[in-house]
N, C-alpha and C. Protein backbone atom coordinates (compact mmCIF):
# COMPACT_ATOMS: atom_id res chain seq x y z
N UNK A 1 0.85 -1.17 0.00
CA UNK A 1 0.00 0.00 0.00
C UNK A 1 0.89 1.23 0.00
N UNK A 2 0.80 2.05 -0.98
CA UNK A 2 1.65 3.39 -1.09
C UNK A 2 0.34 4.33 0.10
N UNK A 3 1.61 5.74 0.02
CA UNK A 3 0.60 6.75 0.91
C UNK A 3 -0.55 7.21 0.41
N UNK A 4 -0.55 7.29 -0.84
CA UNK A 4 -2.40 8.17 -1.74
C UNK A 4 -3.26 6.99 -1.50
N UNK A 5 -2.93 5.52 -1.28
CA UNK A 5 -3.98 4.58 -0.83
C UNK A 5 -4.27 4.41 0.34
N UNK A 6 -3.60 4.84 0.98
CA UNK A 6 -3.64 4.69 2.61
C UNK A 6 -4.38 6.30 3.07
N UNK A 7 -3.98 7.59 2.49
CA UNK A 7 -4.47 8.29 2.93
C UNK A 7 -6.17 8.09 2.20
N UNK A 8 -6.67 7.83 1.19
CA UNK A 8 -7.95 7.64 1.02
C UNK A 8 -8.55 6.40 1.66
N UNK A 9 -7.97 5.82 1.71
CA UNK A 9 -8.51 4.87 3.01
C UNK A 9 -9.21 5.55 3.83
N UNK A 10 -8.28 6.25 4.75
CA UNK A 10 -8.26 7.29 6.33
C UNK A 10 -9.24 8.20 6.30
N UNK A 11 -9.15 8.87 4.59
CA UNK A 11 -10.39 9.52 4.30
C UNK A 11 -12.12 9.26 4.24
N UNK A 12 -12.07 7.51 3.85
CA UNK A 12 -13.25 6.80 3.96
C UNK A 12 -13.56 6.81 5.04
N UNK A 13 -12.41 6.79 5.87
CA UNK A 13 -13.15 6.12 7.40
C UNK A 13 -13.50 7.56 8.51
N UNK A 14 -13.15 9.03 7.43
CA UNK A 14 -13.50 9.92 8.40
C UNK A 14 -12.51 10.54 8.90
N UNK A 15 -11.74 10.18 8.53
CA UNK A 15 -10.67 11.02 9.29
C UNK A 15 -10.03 12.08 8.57
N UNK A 16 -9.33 12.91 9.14
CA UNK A 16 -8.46 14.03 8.60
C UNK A 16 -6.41 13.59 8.44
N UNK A 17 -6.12 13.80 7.52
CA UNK A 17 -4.50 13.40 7.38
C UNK A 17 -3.96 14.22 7.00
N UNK A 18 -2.65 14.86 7.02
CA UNK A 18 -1.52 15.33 6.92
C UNK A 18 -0.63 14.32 6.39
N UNK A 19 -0.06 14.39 5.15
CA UNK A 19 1.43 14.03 5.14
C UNK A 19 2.26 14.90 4.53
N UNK A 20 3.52 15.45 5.34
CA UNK A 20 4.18 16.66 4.91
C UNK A 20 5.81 16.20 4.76
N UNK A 21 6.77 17.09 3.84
CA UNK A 21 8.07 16.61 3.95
C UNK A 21 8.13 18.24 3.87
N UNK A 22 9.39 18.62 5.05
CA UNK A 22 9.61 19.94 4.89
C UNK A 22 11.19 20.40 4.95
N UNK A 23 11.65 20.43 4.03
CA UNK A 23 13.30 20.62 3.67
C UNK A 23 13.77 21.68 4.91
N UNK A 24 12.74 23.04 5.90
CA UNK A 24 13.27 23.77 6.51
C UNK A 24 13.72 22.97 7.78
N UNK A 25 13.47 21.53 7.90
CA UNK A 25 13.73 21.05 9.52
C UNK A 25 14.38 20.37 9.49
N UNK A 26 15.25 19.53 10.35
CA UNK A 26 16.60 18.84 10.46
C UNK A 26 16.37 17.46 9.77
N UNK A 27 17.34 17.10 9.57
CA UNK A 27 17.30 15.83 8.30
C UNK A 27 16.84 14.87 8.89
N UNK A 28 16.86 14.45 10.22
CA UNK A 28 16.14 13.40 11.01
C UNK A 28 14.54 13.22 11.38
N UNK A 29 13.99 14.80 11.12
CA UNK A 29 12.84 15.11 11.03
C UNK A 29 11.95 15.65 10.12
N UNK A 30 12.68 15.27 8.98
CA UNK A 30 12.11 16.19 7.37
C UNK A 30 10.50 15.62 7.12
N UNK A 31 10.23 14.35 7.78
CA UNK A 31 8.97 13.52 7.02
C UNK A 31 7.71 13.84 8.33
N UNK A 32 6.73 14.25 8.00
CA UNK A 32 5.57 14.06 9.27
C UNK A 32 4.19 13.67 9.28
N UNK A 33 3.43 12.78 9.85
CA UNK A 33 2.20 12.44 8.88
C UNK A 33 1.37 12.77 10.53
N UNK A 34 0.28 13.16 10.03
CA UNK A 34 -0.52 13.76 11.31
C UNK A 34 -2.06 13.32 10.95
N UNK A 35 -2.95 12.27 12.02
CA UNK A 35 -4.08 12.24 11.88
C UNK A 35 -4.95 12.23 12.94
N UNK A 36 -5.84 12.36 12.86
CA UNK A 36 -7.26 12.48 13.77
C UNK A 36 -8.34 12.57 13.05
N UNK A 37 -9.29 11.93 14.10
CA UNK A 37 -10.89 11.92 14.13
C UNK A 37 -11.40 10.96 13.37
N UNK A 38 -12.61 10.61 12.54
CA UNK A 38 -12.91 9.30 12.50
C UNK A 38 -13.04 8.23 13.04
N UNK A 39 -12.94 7.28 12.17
CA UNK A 39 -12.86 6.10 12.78
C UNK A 39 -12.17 6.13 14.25
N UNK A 40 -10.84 6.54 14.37
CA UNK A 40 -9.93 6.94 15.45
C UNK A 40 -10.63 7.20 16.94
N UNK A 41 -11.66 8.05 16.32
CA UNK A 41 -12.25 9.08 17.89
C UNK A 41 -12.57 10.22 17.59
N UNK A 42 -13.25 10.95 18.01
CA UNK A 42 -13.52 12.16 18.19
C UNK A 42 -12.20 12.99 18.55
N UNK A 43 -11.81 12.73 19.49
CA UNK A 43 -11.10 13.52 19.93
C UNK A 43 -9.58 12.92 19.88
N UNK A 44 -8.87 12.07 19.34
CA UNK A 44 -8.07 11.29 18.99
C UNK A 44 -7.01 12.30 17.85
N UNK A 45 -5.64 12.04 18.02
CA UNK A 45 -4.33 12.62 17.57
C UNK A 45 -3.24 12.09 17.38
N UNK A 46 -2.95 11.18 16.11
CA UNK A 46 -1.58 10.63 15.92
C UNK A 46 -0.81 11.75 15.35
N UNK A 47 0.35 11.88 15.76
CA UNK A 47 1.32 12.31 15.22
C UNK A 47 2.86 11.96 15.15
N UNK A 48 3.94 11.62 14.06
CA UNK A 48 4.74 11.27 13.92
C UNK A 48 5.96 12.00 13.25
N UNK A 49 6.98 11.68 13.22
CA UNK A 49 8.25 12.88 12.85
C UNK A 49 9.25 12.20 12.18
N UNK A 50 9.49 11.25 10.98
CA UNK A 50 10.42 10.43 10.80
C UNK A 50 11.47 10.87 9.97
N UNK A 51 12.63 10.54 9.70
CA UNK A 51 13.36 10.79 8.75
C UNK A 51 13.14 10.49 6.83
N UNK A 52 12.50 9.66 7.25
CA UNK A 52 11.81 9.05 5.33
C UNK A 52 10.77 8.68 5.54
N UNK A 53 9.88 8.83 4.08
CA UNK A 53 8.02 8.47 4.26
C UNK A 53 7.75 6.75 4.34
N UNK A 54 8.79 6.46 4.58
CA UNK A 54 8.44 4.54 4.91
C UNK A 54 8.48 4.36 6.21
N UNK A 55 9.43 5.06 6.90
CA UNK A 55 9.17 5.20 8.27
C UNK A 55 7.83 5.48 8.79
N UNK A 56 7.19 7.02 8.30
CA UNK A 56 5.89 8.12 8.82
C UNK A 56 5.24 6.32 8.33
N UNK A 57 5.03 5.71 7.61
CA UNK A 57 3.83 5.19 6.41
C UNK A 57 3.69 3.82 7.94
N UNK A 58 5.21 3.16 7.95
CA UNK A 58 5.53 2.17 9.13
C UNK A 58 4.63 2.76 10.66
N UNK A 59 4.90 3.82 11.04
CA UNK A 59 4.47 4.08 12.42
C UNK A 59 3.25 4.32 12.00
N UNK A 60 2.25 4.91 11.02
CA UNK A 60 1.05 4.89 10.92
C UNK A 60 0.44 3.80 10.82
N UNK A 61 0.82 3.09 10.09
CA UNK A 61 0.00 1.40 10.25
C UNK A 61 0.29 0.72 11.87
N UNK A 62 1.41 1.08 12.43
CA UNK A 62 1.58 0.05 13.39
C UNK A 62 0.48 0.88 14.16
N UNK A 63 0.34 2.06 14.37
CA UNK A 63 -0.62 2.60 15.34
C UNK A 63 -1.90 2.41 14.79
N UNK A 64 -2.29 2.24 13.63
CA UNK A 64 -3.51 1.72 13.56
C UNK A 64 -3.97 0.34 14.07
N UNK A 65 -3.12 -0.73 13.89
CA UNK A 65 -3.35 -1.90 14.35
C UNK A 65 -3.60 -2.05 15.82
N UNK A 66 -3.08 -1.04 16.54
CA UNK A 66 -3.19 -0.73 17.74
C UNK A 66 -4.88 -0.29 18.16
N UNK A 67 -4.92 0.08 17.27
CA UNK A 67 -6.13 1.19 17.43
C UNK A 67 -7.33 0.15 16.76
N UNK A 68 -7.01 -1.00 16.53
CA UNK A 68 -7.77 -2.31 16.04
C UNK A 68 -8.27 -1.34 14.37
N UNK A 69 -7.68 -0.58 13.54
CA UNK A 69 -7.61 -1.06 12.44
C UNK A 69 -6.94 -1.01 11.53
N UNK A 70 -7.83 -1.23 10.12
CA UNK A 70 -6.60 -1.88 9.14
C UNK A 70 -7.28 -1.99 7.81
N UNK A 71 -6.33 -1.07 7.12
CA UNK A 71 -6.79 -0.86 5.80
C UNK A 71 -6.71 -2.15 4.72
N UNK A 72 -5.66 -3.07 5.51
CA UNK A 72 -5.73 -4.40 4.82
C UNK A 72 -6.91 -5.69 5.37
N UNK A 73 -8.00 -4.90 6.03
CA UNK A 73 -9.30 -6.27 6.43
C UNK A 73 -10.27 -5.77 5.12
């Protein structure tokens, strides 16, 4: 699953996403993917800071599985 399938996923299920790469911040923190609401919760806030978008893409799925879901059921 690339990120434009995963973020319309997130979108089906209601939620709001961010995924940003921003050359002004340190090279360890250039990648950031930010979500809430939906499916998630009302009031619910992932946010992540990685160095590359396989990382942000990695910690977003693992916290979904957490969160019991999964764009692969």
């Amino acid at each position: 699953m690339d990120v434009v399938e995963l973020m319309e996923w997130l979108t089906e299920q209601g939620c709001c996403a961010v995924f940003k790469a921003d050359g002004e911040r340190t090279p360890g923190t250039r990648w950031m993917v930010i979500v809430s609401g939906g499916a998630l919760g009302k009031d619910s806030f992932f946010r992540t800071d990685q160095p590359s978008p396989d990382a942000c893409l990695q910690d977003l799925l693992d916290h979904l599985e957490t969160a019991g879901l999964s764009p692969f059921a």
